[in-house]
Structure formats: C-alpha cells, structure tokens
PDB file of N, CA and C in Angstrom:
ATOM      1  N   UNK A   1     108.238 129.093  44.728  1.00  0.00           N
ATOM      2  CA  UNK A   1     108.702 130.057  45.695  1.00  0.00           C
ATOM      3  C   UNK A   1     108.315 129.619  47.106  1.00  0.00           C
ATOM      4  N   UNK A   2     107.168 129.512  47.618  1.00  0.00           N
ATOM      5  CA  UNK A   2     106.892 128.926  48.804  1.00  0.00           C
ATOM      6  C   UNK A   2     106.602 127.602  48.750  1.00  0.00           C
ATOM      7  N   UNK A   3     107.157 126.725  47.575  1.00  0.00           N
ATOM      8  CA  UNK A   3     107.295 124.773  48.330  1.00  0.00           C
ATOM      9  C   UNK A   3     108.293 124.744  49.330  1.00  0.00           C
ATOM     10  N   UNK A   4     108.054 123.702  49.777  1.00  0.00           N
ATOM     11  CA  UNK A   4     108.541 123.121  50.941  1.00  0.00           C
ATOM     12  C   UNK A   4     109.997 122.274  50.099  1.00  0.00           C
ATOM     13  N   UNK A   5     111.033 122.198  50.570  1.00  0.00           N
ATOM     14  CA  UNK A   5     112.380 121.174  50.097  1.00  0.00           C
ATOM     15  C   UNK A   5     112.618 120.277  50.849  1.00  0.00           C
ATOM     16  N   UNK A   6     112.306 119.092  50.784  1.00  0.00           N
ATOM     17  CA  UNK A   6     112.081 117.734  51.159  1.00  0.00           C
ATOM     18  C   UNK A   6     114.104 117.435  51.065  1.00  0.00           C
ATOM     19  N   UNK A   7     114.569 116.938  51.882  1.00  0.00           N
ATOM     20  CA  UNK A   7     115.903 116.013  52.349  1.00  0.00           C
ATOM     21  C   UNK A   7     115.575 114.935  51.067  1.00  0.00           C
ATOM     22  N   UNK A   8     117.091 114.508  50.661  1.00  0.00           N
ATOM     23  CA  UNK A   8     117.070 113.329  50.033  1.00  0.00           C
ATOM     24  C   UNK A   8     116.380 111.973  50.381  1.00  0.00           C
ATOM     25  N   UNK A   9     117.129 112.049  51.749  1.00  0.00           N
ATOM     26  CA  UNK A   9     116.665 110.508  52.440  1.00  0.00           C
ATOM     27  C   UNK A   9     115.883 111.152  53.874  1.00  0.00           C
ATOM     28  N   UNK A  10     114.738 111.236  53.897  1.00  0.00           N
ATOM     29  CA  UNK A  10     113.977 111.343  54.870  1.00  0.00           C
ATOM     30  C   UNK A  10     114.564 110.510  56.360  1.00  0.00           C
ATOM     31  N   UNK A  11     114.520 109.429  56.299  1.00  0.00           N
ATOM     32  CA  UNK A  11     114.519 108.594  56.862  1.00  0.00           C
ATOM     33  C   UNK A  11     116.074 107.992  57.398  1.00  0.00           C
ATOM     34  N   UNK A  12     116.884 108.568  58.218  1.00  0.00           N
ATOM     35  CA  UNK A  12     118.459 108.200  58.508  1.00  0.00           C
ATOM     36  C   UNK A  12     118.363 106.723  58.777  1.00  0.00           C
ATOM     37  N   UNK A  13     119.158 105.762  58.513  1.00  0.00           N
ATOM     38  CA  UNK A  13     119.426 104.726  59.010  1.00  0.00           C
ATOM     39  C   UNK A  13     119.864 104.344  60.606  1.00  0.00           C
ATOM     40  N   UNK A  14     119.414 103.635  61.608  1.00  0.00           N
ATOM     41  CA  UNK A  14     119.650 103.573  62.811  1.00  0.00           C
ATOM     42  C   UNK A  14     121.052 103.578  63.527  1.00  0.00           C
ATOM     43  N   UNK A  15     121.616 104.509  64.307  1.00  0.00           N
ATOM     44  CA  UNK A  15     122.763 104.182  64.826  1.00  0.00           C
ATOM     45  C   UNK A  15     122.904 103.093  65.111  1.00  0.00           C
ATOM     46  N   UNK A  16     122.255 102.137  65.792  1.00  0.00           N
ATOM     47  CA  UNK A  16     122.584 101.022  66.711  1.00  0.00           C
ATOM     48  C   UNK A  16     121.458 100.401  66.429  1.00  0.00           C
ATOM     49  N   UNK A  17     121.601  99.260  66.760  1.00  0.00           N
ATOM     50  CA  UNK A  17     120.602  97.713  66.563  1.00  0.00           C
ATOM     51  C   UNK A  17     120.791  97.446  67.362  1.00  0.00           C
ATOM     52  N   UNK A  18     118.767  97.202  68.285  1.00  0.00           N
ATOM     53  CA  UNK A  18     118.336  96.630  69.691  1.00  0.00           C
ATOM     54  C   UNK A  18     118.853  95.604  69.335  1.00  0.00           C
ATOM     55  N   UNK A  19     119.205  95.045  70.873  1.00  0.00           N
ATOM     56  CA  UNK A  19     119.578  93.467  70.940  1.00  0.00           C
ATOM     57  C   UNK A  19     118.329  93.141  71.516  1.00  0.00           C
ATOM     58  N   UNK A  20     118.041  92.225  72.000  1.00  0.00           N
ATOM     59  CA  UNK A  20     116.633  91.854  73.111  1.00  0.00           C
ATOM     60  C   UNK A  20     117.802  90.805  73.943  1.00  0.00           C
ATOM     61  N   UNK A  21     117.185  91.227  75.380  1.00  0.00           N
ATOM     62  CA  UNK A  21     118.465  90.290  76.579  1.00  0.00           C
ATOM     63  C   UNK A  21     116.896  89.987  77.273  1.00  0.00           C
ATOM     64  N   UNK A  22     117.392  88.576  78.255  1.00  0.00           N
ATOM     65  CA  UNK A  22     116.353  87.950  78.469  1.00  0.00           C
ATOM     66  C   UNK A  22     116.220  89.067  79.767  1.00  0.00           C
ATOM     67  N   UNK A  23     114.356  89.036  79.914  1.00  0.00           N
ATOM     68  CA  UNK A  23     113.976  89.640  81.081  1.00  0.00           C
ATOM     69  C   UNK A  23     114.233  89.247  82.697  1.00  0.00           C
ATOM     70  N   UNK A  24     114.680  90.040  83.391  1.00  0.00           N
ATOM     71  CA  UNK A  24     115.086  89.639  84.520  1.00  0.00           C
ATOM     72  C   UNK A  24     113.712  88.970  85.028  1.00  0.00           C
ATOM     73  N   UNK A  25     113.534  87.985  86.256  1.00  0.00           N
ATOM     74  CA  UNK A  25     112.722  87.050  86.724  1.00  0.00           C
ATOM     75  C   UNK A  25     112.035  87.625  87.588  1.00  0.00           C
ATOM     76  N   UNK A  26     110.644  88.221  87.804  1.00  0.00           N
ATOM     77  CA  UNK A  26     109.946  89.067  88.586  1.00  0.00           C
ATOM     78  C   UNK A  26     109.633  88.166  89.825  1.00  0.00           C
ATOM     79  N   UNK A  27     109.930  89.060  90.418  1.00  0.00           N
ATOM     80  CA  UNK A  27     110.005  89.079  92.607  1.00  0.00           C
ATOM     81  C   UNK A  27     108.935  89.589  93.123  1.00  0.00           C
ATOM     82  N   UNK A  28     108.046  88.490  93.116  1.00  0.00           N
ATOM     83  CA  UNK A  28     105.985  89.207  93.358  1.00  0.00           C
ATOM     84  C   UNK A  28     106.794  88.864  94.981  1.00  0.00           C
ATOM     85  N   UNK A  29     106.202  90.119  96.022  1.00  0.00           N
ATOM     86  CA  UNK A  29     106.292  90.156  97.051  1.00  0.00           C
ATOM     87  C   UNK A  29     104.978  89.050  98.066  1.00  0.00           C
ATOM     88  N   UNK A  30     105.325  88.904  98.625  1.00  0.00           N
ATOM     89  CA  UNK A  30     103.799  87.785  99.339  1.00  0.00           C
ATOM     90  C   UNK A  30     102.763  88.638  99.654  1.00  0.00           C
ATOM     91  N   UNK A  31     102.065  88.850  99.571  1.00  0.00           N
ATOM     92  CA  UNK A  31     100.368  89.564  99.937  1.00  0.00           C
ATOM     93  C   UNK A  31      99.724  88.809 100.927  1.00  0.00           C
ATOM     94  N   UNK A  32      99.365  89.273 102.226  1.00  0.00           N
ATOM     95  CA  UNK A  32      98.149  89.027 103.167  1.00  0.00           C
ATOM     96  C   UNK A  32      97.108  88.106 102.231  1.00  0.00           C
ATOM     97  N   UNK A  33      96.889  87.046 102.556  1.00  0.00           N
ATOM     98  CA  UNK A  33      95.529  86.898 102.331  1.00  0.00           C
ATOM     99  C   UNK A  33      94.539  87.234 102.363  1.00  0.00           C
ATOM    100  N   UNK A  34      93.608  87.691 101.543  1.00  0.00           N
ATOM    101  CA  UNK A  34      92.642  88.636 102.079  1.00  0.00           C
ATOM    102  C   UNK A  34      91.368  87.668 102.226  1.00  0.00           C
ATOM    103  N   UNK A  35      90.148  87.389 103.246  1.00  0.00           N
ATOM    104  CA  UNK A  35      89.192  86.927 102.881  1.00  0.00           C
ATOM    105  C   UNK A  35      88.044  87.488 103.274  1.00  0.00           C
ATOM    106  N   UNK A  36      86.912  87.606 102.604  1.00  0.00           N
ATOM    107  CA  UNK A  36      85.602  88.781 102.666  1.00  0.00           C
ATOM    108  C   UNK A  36      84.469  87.693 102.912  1.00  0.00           C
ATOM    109  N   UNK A  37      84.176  87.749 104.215  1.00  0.00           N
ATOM    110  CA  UNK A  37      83.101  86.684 104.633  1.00  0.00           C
ATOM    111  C   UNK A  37      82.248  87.566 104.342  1.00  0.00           C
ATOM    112  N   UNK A  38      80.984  86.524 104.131  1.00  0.00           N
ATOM    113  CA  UNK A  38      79.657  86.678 103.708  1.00  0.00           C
ATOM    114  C   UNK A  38      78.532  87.553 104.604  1.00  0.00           C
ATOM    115  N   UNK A  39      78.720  87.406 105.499  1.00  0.00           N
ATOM    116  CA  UNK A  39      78.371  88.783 106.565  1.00  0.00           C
ATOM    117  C   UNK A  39      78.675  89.837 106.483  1.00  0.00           C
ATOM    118  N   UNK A  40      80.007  89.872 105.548  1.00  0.00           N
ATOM    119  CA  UNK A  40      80.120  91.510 105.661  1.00  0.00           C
ATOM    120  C   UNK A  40      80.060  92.120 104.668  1.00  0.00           C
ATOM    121  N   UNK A  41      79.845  91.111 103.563  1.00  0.00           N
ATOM    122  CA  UNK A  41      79.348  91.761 102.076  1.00  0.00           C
ATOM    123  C   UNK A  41      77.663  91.921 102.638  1.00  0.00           C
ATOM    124  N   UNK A  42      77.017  90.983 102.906  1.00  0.00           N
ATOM    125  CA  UNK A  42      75.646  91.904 103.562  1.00  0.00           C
ATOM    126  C   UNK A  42      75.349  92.963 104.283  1.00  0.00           C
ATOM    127  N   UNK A  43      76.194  92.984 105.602  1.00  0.00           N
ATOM    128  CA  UNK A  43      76.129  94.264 105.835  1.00  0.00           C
ATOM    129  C   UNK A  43      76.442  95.815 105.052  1.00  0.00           C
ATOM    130  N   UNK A  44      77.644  95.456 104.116  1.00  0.00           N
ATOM    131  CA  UNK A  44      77.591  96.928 103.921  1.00  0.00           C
ATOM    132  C   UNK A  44      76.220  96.820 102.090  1.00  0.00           C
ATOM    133  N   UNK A  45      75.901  95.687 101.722  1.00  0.00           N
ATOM    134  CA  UNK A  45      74.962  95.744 100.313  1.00  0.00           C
ATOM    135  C   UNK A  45      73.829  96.714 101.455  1.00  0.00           C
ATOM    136  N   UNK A  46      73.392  96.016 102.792  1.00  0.00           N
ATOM    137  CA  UNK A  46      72.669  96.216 103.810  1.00  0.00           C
ATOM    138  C   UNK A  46      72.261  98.022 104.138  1.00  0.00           C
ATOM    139  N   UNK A  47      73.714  98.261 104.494  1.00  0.00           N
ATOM    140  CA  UNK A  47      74.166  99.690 104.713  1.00  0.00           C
ATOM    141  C   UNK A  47      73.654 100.713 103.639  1.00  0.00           C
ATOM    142  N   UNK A  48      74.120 100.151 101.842  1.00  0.00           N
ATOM    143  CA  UNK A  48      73.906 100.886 100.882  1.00  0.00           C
ATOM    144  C   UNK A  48      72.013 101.111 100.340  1.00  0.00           C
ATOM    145  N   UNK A  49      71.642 100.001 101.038  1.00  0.00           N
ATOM    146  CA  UNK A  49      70.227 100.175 100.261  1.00  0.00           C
ATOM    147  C   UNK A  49      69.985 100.751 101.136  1.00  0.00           C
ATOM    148  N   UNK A  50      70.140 100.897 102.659  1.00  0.00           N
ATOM    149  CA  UNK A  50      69.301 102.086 103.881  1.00  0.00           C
ATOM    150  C   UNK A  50      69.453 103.098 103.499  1.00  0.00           C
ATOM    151  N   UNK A  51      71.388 103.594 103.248  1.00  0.00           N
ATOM    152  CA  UNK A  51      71.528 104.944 102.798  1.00  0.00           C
ATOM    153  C   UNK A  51      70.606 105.211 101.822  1.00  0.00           C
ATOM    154  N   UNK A  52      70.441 104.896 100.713  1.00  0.00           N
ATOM    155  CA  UNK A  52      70.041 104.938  99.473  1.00  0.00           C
ATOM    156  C   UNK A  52      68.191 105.234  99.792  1.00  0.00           C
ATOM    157  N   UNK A  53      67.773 104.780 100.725  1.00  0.00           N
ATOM    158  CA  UNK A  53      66.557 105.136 100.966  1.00  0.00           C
ATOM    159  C   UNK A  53      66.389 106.018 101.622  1.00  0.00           C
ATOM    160  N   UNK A  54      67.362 106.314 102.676  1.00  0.00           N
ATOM    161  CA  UNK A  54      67.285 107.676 103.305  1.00  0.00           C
ATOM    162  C   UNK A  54      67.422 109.000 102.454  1.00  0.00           C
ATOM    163  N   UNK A  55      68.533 108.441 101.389  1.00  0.00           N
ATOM    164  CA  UNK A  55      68.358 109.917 100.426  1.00  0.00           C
ATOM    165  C   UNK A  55      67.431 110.161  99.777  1.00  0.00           C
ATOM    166  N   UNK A  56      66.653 108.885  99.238  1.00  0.00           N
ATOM    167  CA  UNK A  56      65.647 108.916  98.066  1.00  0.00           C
ATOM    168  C   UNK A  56      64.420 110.082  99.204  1.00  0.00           C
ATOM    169  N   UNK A  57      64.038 109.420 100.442  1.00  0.00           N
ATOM    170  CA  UNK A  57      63.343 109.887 101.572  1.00  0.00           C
ATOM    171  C   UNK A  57      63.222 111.443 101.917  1.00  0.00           C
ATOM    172  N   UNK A  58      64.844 111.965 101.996  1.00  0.00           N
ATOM    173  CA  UNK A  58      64.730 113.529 101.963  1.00  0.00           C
ATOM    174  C   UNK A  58      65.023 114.102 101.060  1.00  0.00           C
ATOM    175  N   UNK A  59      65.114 113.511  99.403  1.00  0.00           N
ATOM    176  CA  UNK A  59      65.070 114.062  98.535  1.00  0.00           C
ATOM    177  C   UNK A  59      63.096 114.385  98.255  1.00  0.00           C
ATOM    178  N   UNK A  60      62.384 113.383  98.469  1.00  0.00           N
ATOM    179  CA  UNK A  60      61.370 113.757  99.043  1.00  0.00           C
ATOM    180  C   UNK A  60      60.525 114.869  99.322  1.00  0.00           C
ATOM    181  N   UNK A  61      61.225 114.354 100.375  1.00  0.00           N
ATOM    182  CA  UNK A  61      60.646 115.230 101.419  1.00  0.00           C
ATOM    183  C   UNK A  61      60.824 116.375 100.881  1.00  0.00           C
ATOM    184  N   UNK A  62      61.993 116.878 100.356  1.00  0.00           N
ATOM    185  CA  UNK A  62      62.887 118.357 100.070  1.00  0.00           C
ATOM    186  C   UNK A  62      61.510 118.603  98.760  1.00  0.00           C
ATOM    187  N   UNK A  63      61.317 117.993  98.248  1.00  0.00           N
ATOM    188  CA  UNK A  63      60.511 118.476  96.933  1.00  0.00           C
ATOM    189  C   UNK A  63      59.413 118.618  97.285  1.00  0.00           C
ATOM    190  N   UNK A  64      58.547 118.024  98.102  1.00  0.00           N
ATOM    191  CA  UNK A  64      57.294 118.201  98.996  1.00  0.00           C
ATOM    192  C   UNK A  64      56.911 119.960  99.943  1.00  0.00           C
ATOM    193  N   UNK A  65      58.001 119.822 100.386  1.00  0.00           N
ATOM    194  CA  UNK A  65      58.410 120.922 101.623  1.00  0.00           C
ATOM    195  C   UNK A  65      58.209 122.357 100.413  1.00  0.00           C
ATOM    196  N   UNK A  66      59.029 121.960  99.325  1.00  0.00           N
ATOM    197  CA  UNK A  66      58.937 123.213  98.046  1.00  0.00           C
ATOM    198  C   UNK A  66      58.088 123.499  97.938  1.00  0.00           C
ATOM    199  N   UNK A  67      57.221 122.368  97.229  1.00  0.00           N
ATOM    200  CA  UNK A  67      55.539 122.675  96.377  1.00  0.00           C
ATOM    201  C   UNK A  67      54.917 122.987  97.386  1.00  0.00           C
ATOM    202  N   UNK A  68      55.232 122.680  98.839  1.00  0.00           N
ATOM    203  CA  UNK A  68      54.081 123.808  99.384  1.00  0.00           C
ATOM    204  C   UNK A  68      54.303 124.892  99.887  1.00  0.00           C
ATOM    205  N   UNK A  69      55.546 125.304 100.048  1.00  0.00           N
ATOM    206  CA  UNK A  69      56.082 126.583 100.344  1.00  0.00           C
ATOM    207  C   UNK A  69      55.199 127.699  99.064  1.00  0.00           C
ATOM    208  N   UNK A  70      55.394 126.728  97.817  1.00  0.00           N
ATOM    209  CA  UNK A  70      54.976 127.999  96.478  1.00  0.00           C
ATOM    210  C   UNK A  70      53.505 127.909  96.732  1.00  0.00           C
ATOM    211  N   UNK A  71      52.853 126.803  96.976  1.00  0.00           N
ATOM    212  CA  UNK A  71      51.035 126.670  97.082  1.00  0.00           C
ATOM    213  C   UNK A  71      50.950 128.047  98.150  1.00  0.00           C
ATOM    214  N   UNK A  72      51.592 127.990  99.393  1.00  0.00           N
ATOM    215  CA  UNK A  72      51.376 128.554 100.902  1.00  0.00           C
ATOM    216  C   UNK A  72      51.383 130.124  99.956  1.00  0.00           C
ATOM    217  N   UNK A  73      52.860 130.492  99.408  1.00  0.00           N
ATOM    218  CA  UNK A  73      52.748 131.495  98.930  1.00  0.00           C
ATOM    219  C   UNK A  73      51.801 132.366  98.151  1.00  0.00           C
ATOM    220  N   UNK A  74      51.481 131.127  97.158  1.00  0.00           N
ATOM    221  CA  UNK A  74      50.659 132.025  96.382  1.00  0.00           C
ATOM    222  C   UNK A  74      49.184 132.042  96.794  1.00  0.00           C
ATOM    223  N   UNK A  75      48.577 131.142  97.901  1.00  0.00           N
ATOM    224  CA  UNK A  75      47.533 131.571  98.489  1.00  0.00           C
ATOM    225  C   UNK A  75      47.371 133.266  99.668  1.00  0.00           C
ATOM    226  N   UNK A  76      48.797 132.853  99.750  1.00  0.00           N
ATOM    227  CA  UNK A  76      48.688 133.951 100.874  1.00  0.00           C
ATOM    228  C   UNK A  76      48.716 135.817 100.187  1.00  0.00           C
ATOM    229  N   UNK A  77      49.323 135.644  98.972  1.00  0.00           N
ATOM    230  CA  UNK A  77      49.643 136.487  97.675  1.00  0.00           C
ATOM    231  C   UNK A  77      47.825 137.010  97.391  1.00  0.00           C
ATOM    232  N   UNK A  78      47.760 136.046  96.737  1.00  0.00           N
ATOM    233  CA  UNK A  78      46.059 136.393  96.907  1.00  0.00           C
ATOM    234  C   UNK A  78      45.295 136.633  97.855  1.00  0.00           C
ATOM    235  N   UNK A  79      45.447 136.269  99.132  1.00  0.00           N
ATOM    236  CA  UNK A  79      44.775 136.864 100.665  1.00  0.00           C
ATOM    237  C   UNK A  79      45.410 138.352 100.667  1.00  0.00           C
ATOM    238  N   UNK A  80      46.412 138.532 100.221  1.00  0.00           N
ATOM    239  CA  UNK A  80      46.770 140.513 101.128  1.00  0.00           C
ATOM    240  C   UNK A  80      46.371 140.678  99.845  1.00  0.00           C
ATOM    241  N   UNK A  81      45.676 140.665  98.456  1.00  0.00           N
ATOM    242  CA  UNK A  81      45.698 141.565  97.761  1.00  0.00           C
ATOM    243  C   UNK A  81      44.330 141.813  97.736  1.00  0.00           C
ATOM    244  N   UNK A  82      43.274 141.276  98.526  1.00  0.00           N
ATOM    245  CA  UNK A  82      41.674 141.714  98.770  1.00  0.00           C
ATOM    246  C   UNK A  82      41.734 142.788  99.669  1.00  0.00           C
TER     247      UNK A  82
END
C-alpha cells in the first residue's frame, strides 16, 4: 500500500551526443610588470612588527590600568567601611 513504484527504465537514454570542438586560443591581456624592491618589503615587515608592538604595549597597559582600578577599589571599599 505505501511502496514506492519505481519506472521501468530509470534512466532515459540521451537526446543528443556531446561532440568536443577544439577550444578557442586564450587572449592573456599584457600585465604591467610588477617589481617589489627590497626596501619596501622591509619597510612595511618594519611597519608590522612596530604596529604589532604598539598593540601588544596598550593591550598592556589596558590590563595593568584594570588590576589596579579593582586593587584601588577594593582598598578604598575597606577604608569607608571602618
């Protein structure tokens, strides 16, 4: 009662049969030369390790500035409660 009825031939035979035609001949456009002198891959490797220390620096700092905000607090917590 509830099977499924399966088609004789699952599978139709193809209308049409690919041919394969030869690929047209690709047209690479000319590109600028590009060239990356050695000065300026230092400067910006240069650039990335400063940044990179400046964040490490006020990430820092930022976590420093915290722990004593909570020290400041909770000394001062205990000073008004005498």
């Amino acid at each position: 009662m509830f099977l499924p009825k399966y088609p004789d031939n699952p599978t139709p035979p193809p209308a049409h049969t690919h041919t394969p035609t030869d690929p047209a001949p690709m047209r690479r456009s000319a590109l600028p030369a590009v060239s990356v002198s050695t000065g300026a891959v230092v400067a910006v490797l240069t650039g990335g390790v400063v940044l990179t220390a400046l964040l490490a620096a006020v990430a820092v700092s930022a976590i420093s500035v915290a722990i004593a905000a909570v020290v400041l607090r909770s000394l001062l917590r205990d000073h008004n409660r005498r």
